[in-house]
N, C-alpha and C. Protein backbone atom coordinates (compact mmCIF):
# COMPACT_ATOMS: atom_id res chain seq x y z
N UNK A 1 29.74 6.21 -15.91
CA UNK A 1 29.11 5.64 -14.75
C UNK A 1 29.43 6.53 -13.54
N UNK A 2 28.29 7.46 -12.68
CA UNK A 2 28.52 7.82 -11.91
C UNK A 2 28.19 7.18 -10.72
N UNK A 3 29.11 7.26 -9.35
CA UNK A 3 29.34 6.62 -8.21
C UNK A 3 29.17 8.18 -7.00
N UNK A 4 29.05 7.45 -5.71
CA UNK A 4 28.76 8.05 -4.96
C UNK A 4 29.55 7.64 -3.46
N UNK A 5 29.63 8.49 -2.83
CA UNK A 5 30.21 7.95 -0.78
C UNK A 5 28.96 7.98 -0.54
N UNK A 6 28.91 6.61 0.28
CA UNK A 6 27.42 6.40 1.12
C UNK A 6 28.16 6.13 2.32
N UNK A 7 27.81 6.59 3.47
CA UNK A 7 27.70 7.02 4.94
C UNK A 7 27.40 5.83 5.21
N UNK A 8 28.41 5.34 6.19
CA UNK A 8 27.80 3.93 7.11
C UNK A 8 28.03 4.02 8.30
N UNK A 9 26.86 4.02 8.90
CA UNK A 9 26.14 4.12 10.25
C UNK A 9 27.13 3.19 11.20
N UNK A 10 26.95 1.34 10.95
CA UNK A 10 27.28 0.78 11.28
C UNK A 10 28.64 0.25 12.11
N UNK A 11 29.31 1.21 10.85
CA UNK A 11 31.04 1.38 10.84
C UNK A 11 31.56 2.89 11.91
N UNK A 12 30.73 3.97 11.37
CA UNK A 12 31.54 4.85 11.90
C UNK A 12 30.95 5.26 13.51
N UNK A 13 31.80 6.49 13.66
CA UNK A 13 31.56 6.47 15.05
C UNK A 13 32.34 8.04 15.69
N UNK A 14 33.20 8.29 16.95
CA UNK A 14 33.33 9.51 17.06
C UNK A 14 34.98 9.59 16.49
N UNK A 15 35.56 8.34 16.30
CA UNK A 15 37.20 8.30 15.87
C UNK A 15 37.16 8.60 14.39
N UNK A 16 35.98 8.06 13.56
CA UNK A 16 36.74 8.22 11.84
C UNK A 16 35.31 7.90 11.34
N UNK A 17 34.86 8.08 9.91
CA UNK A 17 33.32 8.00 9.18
C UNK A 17 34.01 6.98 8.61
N UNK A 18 33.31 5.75 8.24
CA UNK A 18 33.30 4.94 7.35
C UNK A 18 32.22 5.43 6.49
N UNK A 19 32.89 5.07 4.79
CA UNK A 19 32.57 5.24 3.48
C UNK A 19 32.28 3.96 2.72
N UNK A 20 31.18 3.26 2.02
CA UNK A 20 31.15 2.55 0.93
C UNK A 20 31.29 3.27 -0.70
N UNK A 21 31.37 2.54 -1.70
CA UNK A 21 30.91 3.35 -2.57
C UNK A 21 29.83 2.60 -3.11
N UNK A 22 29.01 3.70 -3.71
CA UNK A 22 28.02 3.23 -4.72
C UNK A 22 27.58 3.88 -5.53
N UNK A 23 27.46 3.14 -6.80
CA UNK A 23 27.37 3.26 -8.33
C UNK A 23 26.37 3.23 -9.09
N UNK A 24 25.62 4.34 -9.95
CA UNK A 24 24.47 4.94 -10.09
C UNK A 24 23.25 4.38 -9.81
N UNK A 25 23.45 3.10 -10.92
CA UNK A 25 22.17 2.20 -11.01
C UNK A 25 22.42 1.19 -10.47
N UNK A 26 23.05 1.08 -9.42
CA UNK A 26 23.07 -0.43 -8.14
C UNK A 26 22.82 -0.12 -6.91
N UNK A 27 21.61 -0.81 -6.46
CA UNK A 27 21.24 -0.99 -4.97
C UNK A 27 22.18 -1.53 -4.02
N UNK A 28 23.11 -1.93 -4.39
CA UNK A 28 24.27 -2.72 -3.72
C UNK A 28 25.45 -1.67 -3.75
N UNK A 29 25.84 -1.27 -2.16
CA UNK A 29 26.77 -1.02 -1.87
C UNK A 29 28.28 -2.12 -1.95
N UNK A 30 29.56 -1.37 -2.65
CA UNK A 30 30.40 -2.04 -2.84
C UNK A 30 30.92 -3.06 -1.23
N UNK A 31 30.74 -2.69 -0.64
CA UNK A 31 30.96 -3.18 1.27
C UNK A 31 29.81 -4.47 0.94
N UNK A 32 28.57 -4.35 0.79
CA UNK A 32 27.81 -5.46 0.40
C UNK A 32 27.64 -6.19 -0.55
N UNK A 33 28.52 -6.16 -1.57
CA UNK A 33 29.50 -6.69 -2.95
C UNK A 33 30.36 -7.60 -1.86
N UNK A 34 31.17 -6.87 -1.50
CA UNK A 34 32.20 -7.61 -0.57
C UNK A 34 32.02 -8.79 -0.07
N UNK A 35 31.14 -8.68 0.71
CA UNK A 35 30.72 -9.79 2.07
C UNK A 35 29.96 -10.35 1.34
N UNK A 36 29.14 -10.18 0.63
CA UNK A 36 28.22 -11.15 -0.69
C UNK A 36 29.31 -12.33 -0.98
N UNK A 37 30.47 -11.59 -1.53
CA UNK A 37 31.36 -12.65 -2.14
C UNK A 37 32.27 -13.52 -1.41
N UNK A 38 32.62 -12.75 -0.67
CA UNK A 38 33.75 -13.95 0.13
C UNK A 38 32.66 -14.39 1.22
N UNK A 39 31.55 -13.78 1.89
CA UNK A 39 31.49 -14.39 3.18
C UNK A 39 31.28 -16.39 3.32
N UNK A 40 31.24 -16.86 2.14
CA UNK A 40 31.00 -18.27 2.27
C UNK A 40 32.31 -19.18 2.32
N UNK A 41 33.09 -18.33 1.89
CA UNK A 41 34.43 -19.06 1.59
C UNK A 41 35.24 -18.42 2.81
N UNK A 42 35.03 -17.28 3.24
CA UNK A 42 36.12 -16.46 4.43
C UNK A 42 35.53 -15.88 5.52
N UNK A 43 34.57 -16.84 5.50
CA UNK A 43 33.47 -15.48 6.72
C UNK A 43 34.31 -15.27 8.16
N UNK A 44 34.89 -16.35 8.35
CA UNK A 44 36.08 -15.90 9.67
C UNK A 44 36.53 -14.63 9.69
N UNK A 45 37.41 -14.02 7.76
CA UNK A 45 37.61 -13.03 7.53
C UNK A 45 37.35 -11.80 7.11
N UNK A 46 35.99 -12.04 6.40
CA UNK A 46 35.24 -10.96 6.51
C UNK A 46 34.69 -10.44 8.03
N UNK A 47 34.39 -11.70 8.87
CA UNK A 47 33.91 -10.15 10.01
C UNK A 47 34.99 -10.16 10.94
N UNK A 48 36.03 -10.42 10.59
CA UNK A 48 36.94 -9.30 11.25
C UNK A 48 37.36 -8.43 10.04
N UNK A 49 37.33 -8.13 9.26
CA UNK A 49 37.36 -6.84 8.51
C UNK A 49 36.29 -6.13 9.08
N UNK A 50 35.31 -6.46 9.22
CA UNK A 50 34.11 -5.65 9.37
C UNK A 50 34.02 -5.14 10.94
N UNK A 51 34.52 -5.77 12.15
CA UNK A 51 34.61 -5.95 13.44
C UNK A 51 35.83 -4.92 13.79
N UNK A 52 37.16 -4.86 12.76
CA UNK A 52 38.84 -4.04 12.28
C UNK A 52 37.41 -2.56 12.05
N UNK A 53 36.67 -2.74 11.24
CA UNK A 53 36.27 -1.04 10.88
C UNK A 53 35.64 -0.03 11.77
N UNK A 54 34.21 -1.47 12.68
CA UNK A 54 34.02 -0.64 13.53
C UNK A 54 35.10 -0.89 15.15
N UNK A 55 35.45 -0.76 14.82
CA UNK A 55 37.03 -0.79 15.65
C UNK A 55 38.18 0.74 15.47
N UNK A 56 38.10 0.77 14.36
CA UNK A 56 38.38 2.26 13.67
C UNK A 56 37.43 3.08 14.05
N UNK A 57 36.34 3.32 13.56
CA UNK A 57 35.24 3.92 13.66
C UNK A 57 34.94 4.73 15.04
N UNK A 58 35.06 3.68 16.10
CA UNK A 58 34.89 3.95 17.52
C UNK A 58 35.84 4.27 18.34
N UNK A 59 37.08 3.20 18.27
CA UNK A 59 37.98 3.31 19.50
C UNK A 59 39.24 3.74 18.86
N UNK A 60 39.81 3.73 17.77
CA UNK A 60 41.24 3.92 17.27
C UNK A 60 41.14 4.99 16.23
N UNK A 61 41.92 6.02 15.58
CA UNK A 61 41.89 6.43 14.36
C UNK A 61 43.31 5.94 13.99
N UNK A 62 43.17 6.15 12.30
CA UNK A 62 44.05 6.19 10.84
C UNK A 62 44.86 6.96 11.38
N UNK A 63 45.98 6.09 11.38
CA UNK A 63 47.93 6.61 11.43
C UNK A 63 47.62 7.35 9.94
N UNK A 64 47.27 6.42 9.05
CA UNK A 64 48.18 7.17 7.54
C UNK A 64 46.96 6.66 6.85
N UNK A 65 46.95 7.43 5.39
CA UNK A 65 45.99 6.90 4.41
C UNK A 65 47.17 7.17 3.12
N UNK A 66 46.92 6.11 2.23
CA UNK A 66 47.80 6.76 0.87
C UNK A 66 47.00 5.97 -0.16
N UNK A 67 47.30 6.35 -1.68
CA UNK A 67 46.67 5.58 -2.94
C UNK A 67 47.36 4.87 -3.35
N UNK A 68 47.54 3.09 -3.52
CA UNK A 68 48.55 2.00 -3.89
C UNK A 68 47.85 1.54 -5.02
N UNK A 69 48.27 2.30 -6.30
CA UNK A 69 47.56 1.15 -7.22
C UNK A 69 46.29 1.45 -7.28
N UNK A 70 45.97 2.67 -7.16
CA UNK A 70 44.36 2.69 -7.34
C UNK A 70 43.54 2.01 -6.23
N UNK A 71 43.94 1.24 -5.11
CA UNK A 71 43.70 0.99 -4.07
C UNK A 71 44.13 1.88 -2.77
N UNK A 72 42.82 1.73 -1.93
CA UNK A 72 43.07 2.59 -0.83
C UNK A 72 44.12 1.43 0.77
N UNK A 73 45.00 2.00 0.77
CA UNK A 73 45.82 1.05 1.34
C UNK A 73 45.70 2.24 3.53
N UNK A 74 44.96 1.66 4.06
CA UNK A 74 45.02 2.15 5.35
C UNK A 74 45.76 1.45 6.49
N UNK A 75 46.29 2.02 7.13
CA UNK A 75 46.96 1.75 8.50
C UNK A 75 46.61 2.35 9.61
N UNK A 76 45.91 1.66 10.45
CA UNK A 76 45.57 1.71 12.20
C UNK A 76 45.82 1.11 13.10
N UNK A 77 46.44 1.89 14.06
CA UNK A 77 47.08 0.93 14.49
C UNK A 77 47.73 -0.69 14.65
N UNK A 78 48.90 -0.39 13.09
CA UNK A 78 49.67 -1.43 13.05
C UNK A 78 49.34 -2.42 11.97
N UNK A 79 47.60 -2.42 11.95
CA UNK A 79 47.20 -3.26 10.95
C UNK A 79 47.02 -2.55 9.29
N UNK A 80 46.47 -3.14 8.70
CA UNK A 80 46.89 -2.75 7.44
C UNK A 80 45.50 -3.51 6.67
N UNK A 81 45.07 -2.51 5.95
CA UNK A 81 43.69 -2.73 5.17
C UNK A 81 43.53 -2.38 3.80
N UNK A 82 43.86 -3.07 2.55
CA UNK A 82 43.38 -2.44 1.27
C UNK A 82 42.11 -2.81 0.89
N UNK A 83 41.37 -2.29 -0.20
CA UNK A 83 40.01 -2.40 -0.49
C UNK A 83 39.41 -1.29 -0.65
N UNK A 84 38.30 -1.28 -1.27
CA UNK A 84 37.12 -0.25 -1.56
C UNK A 84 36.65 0.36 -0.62
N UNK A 85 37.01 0.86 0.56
CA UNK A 85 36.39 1.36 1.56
C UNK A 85 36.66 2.46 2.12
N UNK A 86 36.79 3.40 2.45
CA UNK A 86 37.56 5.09 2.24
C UNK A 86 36.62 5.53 4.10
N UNK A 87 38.12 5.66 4.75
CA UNK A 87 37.61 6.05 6.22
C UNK A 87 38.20 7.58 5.98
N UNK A 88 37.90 8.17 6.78
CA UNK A 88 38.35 9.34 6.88
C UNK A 88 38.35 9.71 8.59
N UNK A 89 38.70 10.83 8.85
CA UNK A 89 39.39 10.93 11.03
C UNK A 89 39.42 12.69 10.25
């Protein structure tokens, strides 16, 4: 199964690119996997994840990036984000 970085507009900005991934034969970006699933049960917390990125994106960059577990574990100022989502600064 090949996967791909898809560019999100939404998220990034002049501090850091936000990244989804997506996977050959799915129209669905993993970021819209995401919010598909929790937003009914956590939508408080999904858009501040989403509100935390373009927040990154624009006004703050990534202290640190490292790999936890096959998860991307990020830190910006102070806060702390794991999940499928790959910023780069």
């Amino acid at each position: 199964m090949k996967s791909k970085l898809v560019y999100l507009n939404q998220f990034s900005g002049e501090k850091a690119a936000v990244y989804s991934i997506a996977v050959e034969n799915s129209k669905r970006l993993f970021i819209n996997h995401f919010i598909e699933q929790y937003k009914n049960d956590y939508l408080e917390e999904v858009l501040d994840v989403m509100d935390r990125l373009r927040q990154i994106g624009h006004y703050s960059k990534i202290i640190r990036t490292k790999l936890n577990n096959g998860s991307l574990v990020l830190s910006a100022d102070g806060s702390r984000f794991e999940g499928n989502l790959l910023l780069t600064f």
